[in-house]
Protein backbone atom coordinates (compact mmCIF):
# COMPACT_ATOMS: atom_id res chain seq x y z
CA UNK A 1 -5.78 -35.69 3.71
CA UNK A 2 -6.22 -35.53 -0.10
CA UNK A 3 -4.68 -33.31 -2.60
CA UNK A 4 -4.89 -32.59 -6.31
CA UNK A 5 -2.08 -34.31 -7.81
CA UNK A 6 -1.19 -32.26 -10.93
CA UNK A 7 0.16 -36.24 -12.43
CA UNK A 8 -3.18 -37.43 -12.39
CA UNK A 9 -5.78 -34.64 -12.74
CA UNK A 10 -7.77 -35.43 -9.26
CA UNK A 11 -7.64 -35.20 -5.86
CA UNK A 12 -5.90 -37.75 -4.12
CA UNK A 13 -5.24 -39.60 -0.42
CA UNK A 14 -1.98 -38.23 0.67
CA UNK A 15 0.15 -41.60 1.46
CA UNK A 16 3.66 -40.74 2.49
CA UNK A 17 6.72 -42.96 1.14
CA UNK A 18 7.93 -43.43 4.34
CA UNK A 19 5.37 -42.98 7.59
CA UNK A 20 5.49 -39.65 9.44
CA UNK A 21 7.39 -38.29 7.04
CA UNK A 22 7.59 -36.42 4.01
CA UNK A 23 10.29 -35.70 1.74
CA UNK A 24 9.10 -32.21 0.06
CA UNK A 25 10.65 -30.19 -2.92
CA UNK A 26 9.68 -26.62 -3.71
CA UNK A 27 11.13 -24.34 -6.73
CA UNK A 28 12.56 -21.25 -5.45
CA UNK A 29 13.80 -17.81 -7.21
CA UNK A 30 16.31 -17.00 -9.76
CA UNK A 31 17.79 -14.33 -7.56
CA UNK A 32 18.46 -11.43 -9.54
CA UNK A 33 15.89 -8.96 -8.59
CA UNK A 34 13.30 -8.28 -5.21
CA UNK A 35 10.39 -11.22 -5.89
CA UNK A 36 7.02 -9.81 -6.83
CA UNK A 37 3.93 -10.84 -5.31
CA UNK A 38 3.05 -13.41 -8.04
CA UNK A 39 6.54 -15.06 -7.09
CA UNK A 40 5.41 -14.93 -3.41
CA UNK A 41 2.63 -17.22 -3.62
CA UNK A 42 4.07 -20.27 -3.99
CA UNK A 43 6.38 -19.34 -1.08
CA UNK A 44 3.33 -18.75 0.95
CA UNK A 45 1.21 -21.55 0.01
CA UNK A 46 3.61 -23.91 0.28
CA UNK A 47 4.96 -23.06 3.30
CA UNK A 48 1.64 -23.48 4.40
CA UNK A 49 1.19 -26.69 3.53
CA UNK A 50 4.52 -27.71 5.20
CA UNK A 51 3.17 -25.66 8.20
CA UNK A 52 0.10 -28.06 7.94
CA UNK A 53 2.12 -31.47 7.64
CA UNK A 54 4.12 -30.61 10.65
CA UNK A 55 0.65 -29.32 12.62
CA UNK A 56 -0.64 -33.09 11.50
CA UNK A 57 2.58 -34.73 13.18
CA UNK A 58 4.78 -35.14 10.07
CA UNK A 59 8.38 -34.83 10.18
CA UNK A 60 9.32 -32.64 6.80
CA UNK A 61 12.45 -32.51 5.21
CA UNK A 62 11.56 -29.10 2.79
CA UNK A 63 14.13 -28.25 0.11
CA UNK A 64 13.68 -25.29 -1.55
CA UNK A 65 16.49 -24.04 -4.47
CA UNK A 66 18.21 -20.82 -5.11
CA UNK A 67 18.87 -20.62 -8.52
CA UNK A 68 22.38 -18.21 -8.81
CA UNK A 69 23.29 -19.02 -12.59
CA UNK A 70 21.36 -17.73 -15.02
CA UNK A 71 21.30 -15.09 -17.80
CA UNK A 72 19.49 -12.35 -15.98
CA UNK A 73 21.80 -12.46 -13.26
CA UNK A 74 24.63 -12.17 -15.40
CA UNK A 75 22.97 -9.27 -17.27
CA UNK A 76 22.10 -7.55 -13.69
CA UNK A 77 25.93 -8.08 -12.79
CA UNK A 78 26.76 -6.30 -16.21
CA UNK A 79 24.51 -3.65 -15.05
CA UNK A 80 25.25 -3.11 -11.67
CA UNK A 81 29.24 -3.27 -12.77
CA UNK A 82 29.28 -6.10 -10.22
CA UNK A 83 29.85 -10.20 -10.27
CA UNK A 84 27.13 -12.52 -10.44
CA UNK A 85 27.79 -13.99 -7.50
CA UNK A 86 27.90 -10.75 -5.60
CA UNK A 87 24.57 -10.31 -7.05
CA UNK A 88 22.89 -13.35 -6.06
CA UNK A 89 24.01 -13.03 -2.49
CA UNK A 90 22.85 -9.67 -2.59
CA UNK A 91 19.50 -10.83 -3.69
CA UNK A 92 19.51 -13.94 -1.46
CA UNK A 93 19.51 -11.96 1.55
CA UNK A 94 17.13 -9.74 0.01
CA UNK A 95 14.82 -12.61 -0.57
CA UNK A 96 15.02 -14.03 3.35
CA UNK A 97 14.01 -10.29 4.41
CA UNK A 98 10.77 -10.42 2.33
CA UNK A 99 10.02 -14.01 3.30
CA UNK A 100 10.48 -12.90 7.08
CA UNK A 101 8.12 -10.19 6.86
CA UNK A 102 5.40 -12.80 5.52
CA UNK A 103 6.16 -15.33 7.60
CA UNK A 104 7.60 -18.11 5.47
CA UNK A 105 9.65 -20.22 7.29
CA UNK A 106 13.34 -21.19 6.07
CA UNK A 107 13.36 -24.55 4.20
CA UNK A 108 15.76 -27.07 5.62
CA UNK A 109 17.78 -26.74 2.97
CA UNK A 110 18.54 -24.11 0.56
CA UNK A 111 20.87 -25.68 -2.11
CA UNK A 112 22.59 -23.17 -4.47
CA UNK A 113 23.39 -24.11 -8.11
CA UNK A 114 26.88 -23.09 -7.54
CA UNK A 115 27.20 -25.18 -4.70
CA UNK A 116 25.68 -27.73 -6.06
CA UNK A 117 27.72 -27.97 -9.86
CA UNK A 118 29.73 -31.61 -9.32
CA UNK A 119 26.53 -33.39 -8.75
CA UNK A 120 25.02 -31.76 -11.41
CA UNK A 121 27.83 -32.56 -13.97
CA UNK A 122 28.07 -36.26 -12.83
CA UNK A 123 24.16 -36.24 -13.24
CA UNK A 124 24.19 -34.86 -16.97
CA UNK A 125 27.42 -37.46 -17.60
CA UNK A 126 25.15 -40.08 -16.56
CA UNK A 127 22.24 -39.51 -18.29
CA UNK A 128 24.71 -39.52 -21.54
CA UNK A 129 26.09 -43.04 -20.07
CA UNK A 130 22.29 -43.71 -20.53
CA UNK A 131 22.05 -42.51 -24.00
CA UNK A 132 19.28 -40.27 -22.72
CA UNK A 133 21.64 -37.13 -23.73
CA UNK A 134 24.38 -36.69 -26.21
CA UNK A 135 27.21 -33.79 -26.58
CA UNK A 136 27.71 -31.25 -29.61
CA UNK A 137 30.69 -28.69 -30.04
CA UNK A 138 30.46 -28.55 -25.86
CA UNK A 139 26.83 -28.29 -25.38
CA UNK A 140 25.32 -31.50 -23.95
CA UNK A 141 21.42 -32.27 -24.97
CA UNK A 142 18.52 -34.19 -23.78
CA UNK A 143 16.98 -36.73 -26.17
CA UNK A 144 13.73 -35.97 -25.51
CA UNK A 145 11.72 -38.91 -28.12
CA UNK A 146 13.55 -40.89 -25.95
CA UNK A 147 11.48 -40.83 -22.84
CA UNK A 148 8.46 -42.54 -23.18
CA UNK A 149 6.29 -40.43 -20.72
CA UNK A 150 7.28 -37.16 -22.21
CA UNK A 151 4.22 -34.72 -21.30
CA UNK A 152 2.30 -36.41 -18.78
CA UNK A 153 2.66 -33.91 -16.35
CA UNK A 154 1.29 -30.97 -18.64
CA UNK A 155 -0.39 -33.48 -20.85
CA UNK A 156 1.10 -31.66 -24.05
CA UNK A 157 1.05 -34.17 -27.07
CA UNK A 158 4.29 -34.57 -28.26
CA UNK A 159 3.37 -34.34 -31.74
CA UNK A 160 1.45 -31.30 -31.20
CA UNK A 161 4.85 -30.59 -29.56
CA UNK A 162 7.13 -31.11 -32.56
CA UNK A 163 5.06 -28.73 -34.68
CA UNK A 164 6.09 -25.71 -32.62
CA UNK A 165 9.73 -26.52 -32.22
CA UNK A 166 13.06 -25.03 -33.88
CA UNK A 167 16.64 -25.28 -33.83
CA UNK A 168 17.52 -21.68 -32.99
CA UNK A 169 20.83 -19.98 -34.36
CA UNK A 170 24.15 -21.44 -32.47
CA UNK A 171 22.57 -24.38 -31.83
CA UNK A 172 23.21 -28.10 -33.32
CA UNK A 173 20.42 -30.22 -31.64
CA UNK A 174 19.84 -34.01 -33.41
CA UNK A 175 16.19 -32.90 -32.59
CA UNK A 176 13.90 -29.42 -32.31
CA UNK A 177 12.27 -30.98 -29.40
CA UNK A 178 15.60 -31.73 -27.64
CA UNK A 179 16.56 -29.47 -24.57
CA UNK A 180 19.75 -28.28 -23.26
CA UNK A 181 21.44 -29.83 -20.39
CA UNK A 182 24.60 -28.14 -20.18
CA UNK A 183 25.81 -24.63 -22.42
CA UNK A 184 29.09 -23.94 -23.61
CA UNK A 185 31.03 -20.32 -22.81
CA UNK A 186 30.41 -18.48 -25.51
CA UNK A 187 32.70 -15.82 -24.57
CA UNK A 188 35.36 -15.05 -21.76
CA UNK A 189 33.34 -13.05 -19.65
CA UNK A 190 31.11 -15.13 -19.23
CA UNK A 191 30.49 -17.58 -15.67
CA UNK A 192 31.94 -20.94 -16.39
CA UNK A 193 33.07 -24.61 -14.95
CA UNK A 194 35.22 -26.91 -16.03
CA UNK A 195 33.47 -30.22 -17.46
CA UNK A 196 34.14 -33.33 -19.62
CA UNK A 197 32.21 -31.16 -22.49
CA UNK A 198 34.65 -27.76 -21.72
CA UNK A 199 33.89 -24.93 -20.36
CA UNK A 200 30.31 -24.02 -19.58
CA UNK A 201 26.92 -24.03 -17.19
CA UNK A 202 24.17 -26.27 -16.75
CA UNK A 203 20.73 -25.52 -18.49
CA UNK A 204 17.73 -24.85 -15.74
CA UNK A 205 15.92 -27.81 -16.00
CA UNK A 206 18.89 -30.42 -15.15
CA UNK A 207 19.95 -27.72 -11.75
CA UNK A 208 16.55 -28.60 -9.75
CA UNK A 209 16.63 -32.76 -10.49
CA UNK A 210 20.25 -32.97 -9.18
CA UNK A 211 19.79 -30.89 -6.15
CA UNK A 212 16.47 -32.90 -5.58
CA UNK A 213 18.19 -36.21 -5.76
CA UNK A 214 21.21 -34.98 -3.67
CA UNK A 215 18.77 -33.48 -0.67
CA UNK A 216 15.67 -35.90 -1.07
CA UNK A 217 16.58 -39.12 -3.12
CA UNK A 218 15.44 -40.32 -6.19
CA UNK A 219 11.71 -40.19 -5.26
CA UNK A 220 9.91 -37.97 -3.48
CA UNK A 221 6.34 -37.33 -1.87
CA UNK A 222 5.86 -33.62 -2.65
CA UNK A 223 7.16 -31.66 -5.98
CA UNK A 224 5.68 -28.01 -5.98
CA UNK A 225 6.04 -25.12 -7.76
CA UNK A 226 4.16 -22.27 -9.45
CA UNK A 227 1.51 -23.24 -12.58
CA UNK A 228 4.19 -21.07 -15.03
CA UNK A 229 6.52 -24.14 -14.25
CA UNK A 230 4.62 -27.05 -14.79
CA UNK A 231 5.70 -27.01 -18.92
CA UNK A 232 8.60 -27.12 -19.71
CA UNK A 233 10.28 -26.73 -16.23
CA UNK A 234 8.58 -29.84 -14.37
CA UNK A 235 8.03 -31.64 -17.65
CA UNK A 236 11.84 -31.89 -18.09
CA UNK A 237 12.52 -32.46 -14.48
CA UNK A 238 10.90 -35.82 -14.66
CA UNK A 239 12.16 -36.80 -18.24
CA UNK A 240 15.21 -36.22 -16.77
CA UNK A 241 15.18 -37.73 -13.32
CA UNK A 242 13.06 -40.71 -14.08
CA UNK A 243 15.31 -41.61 -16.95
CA UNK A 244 18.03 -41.41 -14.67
CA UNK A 245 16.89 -43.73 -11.73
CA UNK A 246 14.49 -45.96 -13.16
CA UNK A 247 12.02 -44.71 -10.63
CA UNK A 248 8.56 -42.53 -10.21
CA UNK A 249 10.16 -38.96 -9.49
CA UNK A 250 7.32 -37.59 -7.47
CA UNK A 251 4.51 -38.74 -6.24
CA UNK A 252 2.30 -35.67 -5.89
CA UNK A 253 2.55 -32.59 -7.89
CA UNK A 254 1.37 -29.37 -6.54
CA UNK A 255 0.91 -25.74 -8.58
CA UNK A 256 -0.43 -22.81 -7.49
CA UNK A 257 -2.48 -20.62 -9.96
CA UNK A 258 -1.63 -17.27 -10.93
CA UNK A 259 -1.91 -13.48 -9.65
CA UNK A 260 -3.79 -11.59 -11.90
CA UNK A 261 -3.70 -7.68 -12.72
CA UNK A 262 -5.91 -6.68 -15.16
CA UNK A 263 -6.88 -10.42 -15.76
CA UNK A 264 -3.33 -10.76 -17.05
CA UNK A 265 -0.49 -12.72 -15.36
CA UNK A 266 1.62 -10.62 -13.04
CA UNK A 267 5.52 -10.86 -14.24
CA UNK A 268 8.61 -8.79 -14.50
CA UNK A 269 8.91 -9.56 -18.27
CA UNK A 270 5.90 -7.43 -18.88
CA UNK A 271 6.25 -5.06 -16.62
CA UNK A 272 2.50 -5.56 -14.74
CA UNK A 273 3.83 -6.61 -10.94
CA UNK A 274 4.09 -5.26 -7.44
CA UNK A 275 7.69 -6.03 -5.50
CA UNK A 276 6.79 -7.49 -1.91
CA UNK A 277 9.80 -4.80 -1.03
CA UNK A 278 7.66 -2.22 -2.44
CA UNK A 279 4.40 -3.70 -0.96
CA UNK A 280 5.86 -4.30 2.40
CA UNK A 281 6.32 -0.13 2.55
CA UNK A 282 2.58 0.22 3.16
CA UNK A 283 1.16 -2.80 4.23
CA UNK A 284 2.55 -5.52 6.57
CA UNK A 285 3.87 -8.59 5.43
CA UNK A 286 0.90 -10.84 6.96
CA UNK A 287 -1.75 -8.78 5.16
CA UNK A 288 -0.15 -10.01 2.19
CA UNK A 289 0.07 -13.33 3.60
CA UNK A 290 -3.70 -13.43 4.32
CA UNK A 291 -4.36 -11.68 0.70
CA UNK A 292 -2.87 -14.88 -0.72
CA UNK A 293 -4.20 -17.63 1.58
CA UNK A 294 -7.49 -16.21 1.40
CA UNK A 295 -8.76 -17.92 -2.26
CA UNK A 296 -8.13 -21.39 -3.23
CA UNK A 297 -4.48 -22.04 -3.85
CA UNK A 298 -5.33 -23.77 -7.37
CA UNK A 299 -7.35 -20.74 -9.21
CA UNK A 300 -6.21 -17.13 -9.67
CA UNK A 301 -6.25 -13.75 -7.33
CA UNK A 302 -6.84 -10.81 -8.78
CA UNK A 303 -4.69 -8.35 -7.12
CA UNK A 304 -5.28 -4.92 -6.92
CA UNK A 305 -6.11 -2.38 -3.82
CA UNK A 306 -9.87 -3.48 -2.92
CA UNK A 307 -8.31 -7.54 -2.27
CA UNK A 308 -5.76 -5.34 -0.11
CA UNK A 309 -7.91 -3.55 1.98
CA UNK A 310 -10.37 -6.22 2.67
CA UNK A 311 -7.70 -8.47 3.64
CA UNK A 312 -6.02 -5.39 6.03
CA UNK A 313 -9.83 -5.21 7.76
CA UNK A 314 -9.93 -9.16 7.82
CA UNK A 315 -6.77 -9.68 9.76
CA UNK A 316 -7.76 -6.51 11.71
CA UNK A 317 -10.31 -8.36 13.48
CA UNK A 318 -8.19 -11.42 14.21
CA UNK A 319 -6.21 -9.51 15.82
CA UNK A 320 -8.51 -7.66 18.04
CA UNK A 321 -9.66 -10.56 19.25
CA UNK A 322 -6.35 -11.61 19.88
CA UNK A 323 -5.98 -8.35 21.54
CA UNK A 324 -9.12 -8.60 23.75
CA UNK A 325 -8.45 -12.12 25.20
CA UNK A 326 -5.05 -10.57 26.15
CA UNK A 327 -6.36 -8.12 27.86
CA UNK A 328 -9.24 -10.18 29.95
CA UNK A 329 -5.84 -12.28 30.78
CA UNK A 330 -4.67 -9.60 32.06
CA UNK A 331 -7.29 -8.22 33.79
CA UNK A 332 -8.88 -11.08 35.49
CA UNK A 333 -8.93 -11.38 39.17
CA UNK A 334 -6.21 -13.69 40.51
CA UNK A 335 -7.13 -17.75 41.07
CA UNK A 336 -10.31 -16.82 39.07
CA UNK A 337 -11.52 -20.31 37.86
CA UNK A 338 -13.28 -21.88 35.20
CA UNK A 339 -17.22 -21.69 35.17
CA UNK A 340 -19.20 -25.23 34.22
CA UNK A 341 -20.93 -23.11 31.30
CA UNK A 342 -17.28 -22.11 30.59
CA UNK A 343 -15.83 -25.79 30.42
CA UNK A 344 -18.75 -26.73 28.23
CA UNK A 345 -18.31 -23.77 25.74
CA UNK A 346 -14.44 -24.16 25.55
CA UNK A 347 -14.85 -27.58 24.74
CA UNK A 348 -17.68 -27.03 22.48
CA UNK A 349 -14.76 -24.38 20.56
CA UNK A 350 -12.95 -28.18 19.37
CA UNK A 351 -15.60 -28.31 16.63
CA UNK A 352 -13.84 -24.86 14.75
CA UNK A 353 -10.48 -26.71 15.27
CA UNK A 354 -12.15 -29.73 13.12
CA UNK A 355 -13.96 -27.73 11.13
CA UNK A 356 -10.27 -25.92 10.10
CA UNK A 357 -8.43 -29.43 9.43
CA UNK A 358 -11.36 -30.83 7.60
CA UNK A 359 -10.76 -27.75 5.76
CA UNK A 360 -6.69 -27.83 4.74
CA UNK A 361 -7.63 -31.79 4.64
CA UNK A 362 -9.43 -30.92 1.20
CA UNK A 363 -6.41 -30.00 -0.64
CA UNK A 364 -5.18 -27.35 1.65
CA UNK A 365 -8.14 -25.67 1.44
CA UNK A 366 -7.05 -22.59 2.99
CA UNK A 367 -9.82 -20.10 2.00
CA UNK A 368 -12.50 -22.13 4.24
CA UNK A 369 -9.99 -22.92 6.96
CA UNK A 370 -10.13 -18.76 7.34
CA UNK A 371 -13.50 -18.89 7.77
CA UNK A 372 -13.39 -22.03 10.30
CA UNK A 373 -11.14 -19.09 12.16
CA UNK A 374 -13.75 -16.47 11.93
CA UNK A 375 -16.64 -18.85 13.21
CA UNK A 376 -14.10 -19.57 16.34
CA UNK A 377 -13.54 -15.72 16.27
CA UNK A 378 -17.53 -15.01 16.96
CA UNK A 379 -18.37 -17.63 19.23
CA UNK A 380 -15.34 -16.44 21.47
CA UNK A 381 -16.49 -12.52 21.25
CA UNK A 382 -20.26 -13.88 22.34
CA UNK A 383 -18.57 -16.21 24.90
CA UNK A 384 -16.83 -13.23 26.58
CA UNK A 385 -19.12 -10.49 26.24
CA UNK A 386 -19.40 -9.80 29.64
CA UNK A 387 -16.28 -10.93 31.11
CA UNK A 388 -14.22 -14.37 31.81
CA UNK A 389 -12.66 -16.20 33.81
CA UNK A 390 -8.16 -15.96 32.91
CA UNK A 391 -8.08 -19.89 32.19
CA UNK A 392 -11.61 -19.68 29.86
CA UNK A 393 -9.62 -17.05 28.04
CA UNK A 394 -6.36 -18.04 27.79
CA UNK A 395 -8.08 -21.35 26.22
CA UNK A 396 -9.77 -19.38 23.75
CA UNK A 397 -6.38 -17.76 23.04
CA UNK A 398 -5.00 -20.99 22.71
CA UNK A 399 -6.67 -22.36 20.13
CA UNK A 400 -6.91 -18.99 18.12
CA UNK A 401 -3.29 -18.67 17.84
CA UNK A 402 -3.03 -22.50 17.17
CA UNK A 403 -5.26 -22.59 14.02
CA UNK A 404 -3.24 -19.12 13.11
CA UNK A 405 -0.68 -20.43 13.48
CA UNK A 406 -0.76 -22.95 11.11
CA UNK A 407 -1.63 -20.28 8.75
CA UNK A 408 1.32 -18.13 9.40
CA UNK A 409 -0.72 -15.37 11.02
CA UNK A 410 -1.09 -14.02 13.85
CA UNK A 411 2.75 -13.85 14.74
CA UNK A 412 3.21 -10.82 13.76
CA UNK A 413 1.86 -7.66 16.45
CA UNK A 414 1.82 -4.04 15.17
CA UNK A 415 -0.30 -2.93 18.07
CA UNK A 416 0.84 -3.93 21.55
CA UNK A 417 -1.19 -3.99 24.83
CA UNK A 418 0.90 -2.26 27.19
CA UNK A 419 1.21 -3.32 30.97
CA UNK A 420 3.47 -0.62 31.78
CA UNK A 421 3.61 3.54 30.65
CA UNK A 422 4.75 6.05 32.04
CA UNK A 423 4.14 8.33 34.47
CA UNK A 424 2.94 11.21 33.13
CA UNK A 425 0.49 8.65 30.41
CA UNK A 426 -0.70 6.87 33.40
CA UNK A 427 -1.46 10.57 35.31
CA UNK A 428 -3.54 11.40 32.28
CA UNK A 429 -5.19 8.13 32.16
CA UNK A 430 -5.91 8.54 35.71
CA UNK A 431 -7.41 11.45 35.50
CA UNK A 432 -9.45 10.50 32.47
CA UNK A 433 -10.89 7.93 34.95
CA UNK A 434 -11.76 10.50 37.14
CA UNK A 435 -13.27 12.77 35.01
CA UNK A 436 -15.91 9.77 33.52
CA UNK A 437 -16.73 9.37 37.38
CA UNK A 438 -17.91 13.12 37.82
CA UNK A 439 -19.46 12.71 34.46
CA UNK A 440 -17.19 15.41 33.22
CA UNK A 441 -17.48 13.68 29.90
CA UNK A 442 -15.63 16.48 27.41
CA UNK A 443 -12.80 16.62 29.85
CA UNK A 444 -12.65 12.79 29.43
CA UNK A 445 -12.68 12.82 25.32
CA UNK A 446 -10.78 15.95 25.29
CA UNK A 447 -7.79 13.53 27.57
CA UNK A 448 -8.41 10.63 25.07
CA UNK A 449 -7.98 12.28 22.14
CA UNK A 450 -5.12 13.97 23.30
CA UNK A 451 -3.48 10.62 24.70
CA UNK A 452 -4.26 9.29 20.83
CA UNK A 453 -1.82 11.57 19.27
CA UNK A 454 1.09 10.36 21.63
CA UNK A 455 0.07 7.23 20.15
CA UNK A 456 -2.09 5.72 22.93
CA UNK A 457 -5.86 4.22 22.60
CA UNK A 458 -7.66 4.06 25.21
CA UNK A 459 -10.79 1.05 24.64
CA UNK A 460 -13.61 0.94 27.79
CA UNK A 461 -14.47 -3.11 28.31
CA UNK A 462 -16.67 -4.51 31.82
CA UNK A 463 -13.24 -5.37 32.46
CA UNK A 464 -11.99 -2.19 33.16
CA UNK A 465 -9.91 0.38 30.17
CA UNK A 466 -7.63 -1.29 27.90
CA UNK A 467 -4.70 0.50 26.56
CA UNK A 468 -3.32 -0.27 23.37
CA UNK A 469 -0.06 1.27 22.19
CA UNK A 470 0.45 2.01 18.25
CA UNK A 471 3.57 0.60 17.08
């Protein structure tokens, strides 16, 4: 398995610290608001890829953050005439509803700032020990000359770096380039703990190294995050961190690229995005999904209602076949076995499955791993043209809902084949049958197309009618 390691600039043989596992940490939200769909990428595609390393036999320890201190969550409490906690649960919950609906799987650990605030003062008290940081009138700074490897990960030249820096008002940095660690309470309203340097909260950057180190250690295999974070977010994560232990932070470096309206970045701060909550009203959560896993994680999507749509009509037809294997399941005579040319064909189906990990091998390359799906997706529909055996299709199910798995589709159902209606459905379906035997054909449509405004299709197959129930 290789990835592109952000560090290095190329793709990479993934090597885990410790065999069979994997020690993976992924930025999450500043909950203040619902998470637009540019924020949901990075949830999707790197749930993915911790979808993938668990398909490959990894065990994964995932730690993704909830940042609940910041200013825009103190401005929304000011807003909403609330606290900022009370917002930040509010939104927390908010954010596991969204995730649910596409699929993203709860991390093994979601560490809060808040509840994370001794570790991250004895952290910032260390890194003074170090003379890596230094306090002024209660704020505490980060020497940033100090670290030798300062921009590698964004390969910013520090000089080039020093030219665009300032001391802003209020603040009493030994150097422009030098970041905060910890802010002083400016005012009595305002969300504070206790420290050695007074009253006050921890800057960003310092929050996600100490609640790495405290859930993963001081290195780790996997840091990921969204391209927006790799300067000065990630930059200062490993000035910090490595200063602190000595040691290589991470030791691959994953970003996903940006959703695009208009060719411009989606974000709140400009007013160009689309909430997932708002989204999630008329499409469902796994279209979304697919609309993000369907282009290479690395490069940009440009979102707008055609990329919907095709992605709607794409996942429509994995889920019809879905729907048809269930259905020749269902309908196959009992103790029905296996053909020879059946056996051959279903093993001949293990080429898609190593045509899909060859794909998410090549730096989860999920965009080609789809289209391993849809290869699957036509042989099968050939395969069963005119019938199958129950075990020939409930293999082909198998390994549909295996690869889609992995994916994070496909476990979601918004249609539903229906084993049981009642009585007076079944009466009309009856005599719909009956009708297509005396060839009374417009008393036959004039029955469907009555039984599809009580919300039931009926679909003819060799295998007898199907009937699919609208959710």
């Amino acid at each position: 398995m290789k990835i592109y390691n952000t560090l290095t600039r190329k793709k990479e043989e993934f090597v885990p610290i410790e065999e069979g596992k994997v020690r993976m940490y992924v930025c999450g939200p500043t909950v203040y608001n619902y998470f637009h769909i540019g924020n949901a990428r990075p949830f999707v595609v790197f749930d993915t890829m911790r979808k993938y390393l668990e398909y490959r036999g990894y065990k994964v320890k995932f730690v993704q953050n909830f940042t609940d201190v910041d200013d825009k969550i103190i401005k929304r409490a000011k807003e909403e005439g609330i606290t900022a906690g009370e917002v930040s649960e509010k939104y927390i919950a908010e954010y596991f509803k969204d995730a649910a609906a596409l699929n993203v799987k709860r991390a093994t650990v979601h560490p809060k700032v808040t509840e994370t605030m001794p570790d991250i003062i004895k952290f910032i008290q260390d890194l003074i020990d170090l003379g890596y940081a230094y306090e002024k009138n209660g704020d505490v700074y980060y020497r940033t000359r100090r670290f030798a490897g300062y921009g590698k990960l964004s390969g910013k030249n520090i000089d080039e770096l020093i030219a665009g820096a300032r001391i802003a008002v209020g603040e009493s940095k030994e150097d422009p380039l030098d970041f905060a660690l910890w802010k002083a309470r400016k005012e009595e309203s305002e969300i504070a703990w206790e420290s050695p340097w007074g009253l006050g909260r921890p800057g960003w950057h310092i929050e996600c190294s100490a609640m790495c180190k405290k859930y993963l250690g001081d290195t780790i295999d996997i840091h990921a995050g969204g391209q927006d974070l790799q300067f000065p977010h990630h930059e200062n994560e490993i000035a910090q961190s490595e200063a602190h232990s000595g040691k290589e932070f991470a030791h691959y470096w994953m970003h996903n690229g940006y959703i695009n309206i208009d060719g411009t970045k989606m974000s709140k701060s400009l007013g160009n995005f689309k909430t997932v909550r708002d989204l999630l009203k008329v499409y469902d959560g796994e279209v979304l999904r697919f609309l993000i896993l369907s282009g290479q994680y690395r490069g940009p999507i440009d979102f707008g209602e055609d990329i919907l749509l095709q992605s709607q009509n794409a996942l429509g037809r994995m889920r019809n076949a879905r729907s048809n294997l269930k259905h020749l399941i269902a309908s196959a005579p009992a103790g029905s076995q296996m053909t020879e040319a059946e056996k051959t064909a279903l093993a001949d189906f293990d080429r898609y499955r190593q045509e899909f990990i060859a794909a998410m091998d090549d730096d989860l390359n999920t965009a080609d791993a789809i289209s391993a799906v849809f290869e699957l997706i036509t042989a099968v529909n050939t395969a069963v043209r005119d019938g199958a055996s129950r075990d020939f299709a409930q293999g082909c199910l198998d390994l549909l809902l295996e690869l889609c798995g992995v994916l994070g589709l496909l476990q979601q159902e918004t249609e539903e084949e229906v084993t049981e209606v009642e009585p007076e459905i079944q009466a009309l379906i009856d005599e719909r049958q009956a009708a297509r035997k005396a060839k009374d054909f417009a008393r036959a449509d004039q029955i469907r197309d009555q039984l599809k405004e009580m919300g039931i299709t009926l679909k003819d197959t060799p295998q007898g009618v199907q009937i699919i129930r609208e959710s």
